[in-house]
N, C-alpha and C. Protein backbone atom coordinates (compact mmCIF):
# COMPACT_ATOMS: atom_id res chain seq x y z
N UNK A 1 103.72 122.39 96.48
CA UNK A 1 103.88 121.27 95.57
C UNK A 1 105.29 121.31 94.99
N UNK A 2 105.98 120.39 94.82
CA UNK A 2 107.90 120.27 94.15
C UNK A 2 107.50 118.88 93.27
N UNK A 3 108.29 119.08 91.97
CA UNK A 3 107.91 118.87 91.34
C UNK A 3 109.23 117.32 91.76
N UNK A 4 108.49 116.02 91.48
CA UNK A 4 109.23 114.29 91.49
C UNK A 4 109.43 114.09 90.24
N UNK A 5 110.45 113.17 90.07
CA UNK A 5 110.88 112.39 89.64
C UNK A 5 110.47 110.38 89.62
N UNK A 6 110.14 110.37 88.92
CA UNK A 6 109.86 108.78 88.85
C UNK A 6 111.01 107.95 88.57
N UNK A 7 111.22 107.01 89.50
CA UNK A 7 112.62 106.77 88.85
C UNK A 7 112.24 105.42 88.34
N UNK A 8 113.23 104.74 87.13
CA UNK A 8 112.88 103.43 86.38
C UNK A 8 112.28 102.22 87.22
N UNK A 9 113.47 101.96 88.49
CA UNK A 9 112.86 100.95 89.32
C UNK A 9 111.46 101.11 89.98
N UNK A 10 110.63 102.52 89.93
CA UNK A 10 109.74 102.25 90.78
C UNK A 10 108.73 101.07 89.97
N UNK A 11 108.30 100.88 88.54
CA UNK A 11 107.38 100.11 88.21
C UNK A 11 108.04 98.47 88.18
N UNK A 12 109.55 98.57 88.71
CA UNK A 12 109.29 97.32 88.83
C UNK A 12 109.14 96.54 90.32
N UNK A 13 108.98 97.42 91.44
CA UNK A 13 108.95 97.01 92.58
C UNK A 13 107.76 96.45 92.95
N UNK A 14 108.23 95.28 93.10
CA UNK A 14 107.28 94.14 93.95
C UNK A 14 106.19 94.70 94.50
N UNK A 15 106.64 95.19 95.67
CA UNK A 15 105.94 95.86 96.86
C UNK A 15 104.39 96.83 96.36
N UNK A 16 105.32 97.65 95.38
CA UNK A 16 104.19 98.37 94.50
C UNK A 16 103.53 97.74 93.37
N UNK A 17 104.13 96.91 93.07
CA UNK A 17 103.28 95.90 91.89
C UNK A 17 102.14 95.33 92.23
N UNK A 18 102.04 94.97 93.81
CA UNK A 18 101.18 94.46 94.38
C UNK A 18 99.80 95.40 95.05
N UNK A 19 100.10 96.72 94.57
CA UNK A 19 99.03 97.69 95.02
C UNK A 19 98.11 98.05 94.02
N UNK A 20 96.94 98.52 93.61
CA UNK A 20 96.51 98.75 92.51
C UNK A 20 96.83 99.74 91.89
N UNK A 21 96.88 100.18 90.83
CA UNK A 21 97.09 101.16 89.68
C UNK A 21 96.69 102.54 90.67
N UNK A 22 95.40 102.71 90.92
CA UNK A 22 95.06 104.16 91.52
C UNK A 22 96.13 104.26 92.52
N UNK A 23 96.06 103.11 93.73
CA UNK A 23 96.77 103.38 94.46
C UNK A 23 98.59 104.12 94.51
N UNK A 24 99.09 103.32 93.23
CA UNK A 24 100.20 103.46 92.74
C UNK A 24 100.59 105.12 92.43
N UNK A 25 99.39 105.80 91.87
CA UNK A 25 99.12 106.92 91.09
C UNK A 25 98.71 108.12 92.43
N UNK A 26 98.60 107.72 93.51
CA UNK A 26 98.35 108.28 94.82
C UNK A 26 99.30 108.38 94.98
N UNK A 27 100.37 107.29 95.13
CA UNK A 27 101.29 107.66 96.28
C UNK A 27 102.32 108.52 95.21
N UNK A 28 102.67 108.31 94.08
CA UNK A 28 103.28 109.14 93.79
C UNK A 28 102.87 110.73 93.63
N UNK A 29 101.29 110.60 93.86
CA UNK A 29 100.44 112.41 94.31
C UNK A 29 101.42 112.58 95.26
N UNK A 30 101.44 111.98 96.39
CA UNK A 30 101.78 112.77 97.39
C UNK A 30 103.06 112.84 97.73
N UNK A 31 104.14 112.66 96.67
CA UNK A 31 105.52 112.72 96.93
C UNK A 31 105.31 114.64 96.66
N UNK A 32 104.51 114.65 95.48
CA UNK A 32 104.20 116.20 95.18
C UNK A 32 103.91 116.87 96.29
N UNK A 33 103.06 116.11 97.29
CA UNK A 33 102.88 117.30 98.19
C UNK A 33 103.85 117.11 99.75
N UNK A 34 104.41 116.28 99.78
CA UNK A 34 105.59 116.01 100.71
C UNK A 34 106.56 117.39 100.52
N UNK A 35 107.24 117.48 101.84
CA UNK A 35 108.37 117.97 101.41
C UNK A 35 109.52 117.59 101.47
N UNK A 36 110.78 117.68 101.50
CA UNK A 36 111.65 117.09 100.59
C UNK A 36 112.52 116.05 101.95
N UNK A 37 111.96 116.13 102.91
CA UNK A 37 112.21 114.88 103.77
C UNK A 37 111.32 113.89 104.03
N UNK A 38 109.92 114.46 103.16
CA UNK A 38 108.86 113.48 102.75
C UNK A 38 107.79 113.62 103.92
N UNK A 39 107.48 114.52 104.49
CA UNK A 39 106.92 114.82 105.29
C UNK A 39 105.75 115.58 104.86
N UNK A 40 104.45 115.47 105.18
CA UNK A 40 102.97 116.36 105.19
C UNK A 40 102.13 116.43 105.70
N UNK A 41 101.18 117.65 105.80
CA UNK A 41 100.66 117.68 106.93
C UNK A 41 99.39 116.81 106.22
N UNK A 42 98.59 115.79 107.04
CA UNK A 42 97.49 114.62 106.99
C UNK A 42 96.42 115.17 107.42
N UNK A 43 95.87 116.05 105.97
CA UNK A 43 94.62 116.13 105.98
C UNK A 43 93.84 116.10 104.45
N UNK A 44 92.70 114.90 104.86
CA UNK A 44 92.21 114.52 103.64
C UNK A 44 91.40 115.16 102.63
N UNK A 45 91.12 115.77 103.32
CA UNK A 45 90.14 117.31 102.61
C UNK A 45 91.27 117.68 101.10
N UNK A 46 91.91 118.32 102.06
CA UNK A 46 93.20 119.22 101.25
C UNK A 46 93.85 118.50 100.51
N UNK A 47 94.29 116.67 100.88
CA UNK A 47 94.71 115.93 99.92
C UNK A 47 94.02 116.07 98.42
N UNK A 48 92.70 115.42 99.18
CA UNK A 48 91.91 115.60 97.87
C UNK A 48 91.90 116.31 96.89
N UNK A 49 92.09 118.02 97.19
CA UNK A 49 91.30 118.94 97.04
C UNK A 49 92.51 118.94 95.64
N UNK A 50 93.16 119.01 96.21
CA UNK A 50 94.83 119.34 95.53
C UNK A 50 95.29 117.96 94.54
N UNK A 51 95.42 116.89 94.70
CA UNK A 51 95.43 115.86 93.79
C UNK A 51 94.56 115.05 92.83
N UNK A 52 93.26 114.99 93.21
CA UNK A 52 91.95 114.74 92.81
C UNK A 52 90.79 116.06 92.35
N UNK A 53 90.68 117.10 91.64
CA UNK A 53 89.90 118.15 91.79
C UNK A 53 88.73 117.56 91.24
N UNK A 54 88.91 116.68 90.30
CA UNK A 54 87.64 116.37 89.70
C UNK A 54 86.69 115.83 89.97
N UNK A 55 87.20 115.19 91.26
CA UNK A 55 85.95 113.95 91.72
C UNK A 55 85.47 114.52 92.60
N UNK A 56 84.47 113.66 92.96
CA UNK A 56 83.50 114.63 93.58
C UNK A 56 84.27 114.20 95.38
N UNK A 57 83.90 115.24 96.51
CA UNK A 57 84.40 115.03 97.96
C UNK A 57 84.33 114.25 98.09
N UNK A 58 83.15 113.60 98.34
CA UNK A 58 82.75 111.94 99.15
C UNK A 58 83.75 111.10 98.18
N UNK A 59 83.96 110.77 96.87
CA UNK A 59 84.17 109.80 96.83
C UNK A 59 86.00 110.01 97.02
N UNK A 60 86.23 111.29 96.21
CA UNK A 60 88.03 111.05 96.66
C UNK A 60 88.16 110.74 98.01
N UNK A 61 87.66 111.53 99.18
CA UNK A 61 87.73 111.10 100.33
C UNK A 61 87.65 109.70 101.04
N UNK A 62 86.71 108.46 100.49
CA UNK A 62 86.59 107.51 100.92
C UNK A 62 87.97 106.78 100.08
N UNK A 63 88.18 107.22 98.71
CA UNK A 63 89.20 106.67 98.05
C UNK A 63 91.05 106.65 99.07
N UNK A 64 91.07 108.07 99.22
CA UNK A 64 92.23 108.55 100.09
C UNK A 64 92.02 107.36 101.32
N UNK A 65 91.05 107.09 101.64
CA UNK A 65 91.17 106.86 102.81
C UNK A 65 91.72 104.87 102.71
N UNK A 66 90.78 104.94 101.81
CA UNK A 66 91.40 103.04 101.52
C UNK A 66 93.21 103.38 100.69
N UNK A 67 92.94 103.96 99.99
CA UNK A 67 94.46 103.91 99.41
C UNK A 67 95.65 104.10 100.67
N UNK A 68 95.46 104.80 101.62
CA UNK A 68 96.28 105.24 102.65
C UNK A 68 96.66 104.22 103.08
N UNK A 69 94.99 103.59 103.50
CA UNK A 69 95.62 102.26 104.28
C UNK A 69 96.41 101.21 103.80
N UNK A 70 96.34 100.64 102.29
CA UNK A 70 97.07 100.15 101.23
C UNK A 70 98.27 100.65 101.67
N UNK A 71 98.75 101.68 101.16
CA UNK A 71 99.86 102.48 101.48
C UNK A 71 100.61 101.83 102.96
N UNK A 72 100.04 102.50 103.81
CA UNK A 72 100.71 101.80 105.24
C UNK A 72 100.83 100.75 105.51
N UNK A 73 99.73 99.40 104.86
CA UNK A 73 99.97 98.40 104.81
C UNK A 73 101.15 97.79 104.43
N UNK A 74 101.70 98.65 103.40
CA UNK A 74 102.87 97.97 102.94
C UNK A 74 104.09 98.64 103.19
N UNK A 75 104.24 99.55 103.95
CA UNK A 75 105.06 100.19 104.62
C UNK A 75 105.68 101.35 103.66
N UNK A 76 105.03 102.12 103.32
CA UNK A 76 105.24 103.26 102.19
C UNK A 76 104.88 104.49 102.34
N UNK A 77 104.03 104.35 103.65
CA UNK A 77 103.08 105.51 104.42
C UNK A 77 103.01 105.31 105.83
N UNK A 78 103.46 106.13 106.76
CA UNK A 78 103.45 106.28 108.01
C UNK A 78 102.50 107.51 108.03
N UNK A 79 100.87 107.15 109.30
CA UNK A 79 100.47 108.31 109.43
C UNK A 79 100.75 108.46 110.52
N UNK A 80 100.86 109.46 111.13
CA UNK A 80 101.24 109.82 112.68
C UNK A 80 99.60 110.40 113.43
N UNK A 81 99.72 110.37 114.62
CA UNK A 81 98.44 111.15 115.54
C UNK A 81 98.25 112.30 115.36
N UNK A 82 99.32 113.16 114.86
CA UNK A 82 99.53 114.72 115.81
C UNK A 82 99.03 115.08 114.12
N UNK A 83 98.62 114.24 113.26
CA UNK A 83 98.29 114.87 112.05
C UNK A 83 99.58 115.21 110.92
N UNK A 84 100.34 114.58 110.98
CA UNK A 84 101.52 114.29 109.37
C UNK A 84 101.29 113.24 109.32
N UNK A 85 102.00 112.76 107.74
CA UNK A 85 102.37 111.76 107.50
C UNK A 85 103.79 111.78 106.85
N UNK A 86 104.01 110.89 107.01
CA UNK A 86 105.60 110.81 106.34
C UNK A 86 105.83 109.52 105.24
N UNK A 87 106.23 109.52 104.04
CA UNK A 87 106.55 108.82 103.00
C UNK A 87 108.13 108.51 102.89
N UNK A 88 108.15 107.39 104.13
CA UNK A 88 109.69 106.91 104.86
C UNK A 88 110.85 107.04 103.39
N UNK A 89 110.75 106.76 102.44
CA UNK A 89 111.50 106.65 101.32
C UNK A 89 111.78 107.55 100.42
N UNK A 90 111.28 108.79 100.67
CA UNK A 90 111.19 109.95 99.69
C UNK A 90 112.36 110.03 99.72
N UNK A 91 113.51 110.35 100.95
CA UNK A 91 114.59 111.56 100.61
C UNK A 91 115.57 110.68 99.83
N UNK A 92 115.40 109.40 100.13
CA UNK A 92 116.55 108.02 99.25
C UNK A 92 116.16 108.46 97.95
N UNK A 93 114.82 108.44 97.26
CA UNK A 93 114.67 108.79 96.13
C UNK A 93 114.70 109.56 95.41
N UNK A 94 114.72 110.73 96.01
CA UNK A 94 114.72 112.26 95.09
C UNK A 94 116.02 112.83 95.77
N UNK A 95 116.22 113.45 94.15
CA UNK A 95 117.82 114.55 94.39
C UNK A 95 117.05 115.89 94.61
N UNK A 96 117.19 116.50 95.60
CA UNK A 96 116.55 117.93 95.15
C UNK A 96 117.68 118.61 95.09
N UNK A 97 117.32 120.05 94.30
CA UNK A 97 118.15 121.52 94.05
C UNK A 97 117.61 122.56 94.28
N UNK A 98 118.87 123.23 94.86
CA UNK A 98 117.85 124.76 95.29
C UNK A 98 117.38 124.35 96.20
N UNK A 99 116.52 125.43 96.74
CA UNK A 99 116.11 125.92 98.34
C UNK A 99 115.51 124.48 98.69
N UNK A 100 116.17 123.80 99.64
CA UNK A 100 114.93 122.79 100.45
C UNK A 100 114.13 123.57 101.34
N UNK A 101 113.03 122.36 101.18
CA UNK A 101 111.74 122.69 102.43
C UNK A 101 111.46 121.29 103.13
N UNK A 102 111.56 121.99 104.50
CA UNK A 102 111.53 121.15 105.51
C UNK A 102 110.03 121.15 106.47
N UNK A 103 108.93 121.96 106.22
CA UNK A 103 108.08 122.90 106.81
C UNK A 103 107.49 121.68 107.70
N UNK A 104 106.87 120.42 106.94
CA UNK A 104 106.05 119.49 107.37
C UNK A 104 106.69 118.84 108.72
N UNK A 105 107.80 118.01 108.23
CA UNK A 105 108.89 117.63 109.52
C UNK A 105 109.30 118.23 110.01
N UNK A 106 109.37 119.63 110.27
CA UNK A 106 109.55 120.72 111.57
C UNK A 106 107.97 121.06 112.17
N UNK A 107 106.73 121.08 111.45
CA UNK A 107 105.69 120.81 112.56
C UNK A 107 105.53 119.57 113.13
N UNK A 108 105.93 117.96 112.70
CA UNK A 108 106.22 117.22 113.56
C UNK A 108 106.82 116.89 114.51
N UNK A 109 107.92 117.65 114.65
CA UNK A 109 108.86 117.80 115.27
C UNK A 109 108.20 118.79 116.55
N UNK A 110 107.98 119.68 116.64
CA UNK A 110 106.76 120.66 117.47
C UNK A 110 105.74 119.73 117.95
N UNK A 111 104.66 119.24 117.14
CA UNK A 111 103.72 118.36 117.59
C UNK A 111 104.25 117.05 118.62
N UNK A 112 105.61 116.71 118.19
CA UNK A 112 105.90 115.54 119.05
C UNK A 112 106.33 116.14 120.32
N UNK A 113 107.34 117.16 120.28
CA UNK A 113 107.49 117.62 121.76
C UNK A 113 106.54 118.33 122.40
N UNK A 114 105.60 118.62 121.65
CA UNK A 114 104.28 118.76 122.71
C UNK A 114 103.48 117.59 123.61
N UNK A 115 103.61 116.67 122.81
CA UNK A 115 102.53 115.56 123.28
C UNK A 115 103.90 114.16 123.95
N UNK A 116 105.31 114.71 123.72
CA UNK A 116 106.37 113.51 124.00
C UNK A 116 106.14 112.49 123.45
N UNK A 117 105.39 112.29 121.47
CA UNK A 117 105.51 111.11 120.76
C UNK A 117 106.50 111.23 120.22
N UNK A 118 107.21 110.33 118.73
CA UNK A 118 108.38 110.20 117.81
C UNK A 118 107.11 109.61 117.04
C-alpha cells in the first residue's frame, strides 16, 4: 500500500462526477494499492479484503465487481487477461519519493511475453 495524494482537480472532473460516490471512493482505494506506474495485480478477493474489511465477502465482491466496470467504462481502469489491472493515469498524477515500486507492471510485463499480449 503507498500512501496518494488527492489532487484539487480530481472532484471537479466531469468524467468522475459522473460516477457514483462509492465508486469515486474505489478508485481512489486502488491508487493505494497500485504501484507507482499504477499497475496491480486483479484479484477481487484481496481487493476487497484490503480496502473494504468491513463488509461482508459477497457483497464487497459483487460491489468491486460493478464499480470496476464503471471504472473501465469510463476509461480509468484497464483490466487485462493475464490478471493486472492498470489505472492509465496514476503516474501523471502522483509525485512519488524514495524507493519506487514497479512489482505489478513487471509481472505484466512477464505475463505478456508469455502469452504475446500488450
Amino acid at each position: 500500500m503507498r500512501i496518494r495524494q488527492v489532487r484539487p482537480e480530481f472532484w471537479s472532473d466531469e468524467t468522475m462526477a459522473a460516477l457514483a460516490p462509492a465508486v469515486r471512493l474505489f478508485y481512489i482505494g486502488l491508487w493505494n494499492i497500485a504501484d507507482d506506474a499504477g499497475w496491480m495485480e486483479w484479484r477481487v478477493p484481496r481487493i476487497g479484503a484490503v480496502l473494504f474489511p468491513y463488509e461482508s465477502v459477497k457483497r464487497r465482491s459483487r460491489d468491486i465487481e460493478a464499480w470496476s466496470l464503471a471504472l473501465t467504462e469510463a476509461g480509468r481502469l484497464v483490466i487485462h487477461d493475464c490478471g493486472c489491472a492498470q489505472v492509465p493515469t496514476l503516474s501523471r498524477h502522483q509525485r512519488v519519493t524514495g524507493k519506487q515500486s514497479f512489482t505489478a507492471l513487471e509481472a505484466h510485463g512477464k505475463h505478456s511475453s508469455l502469452t504475446g499480449k500488450r
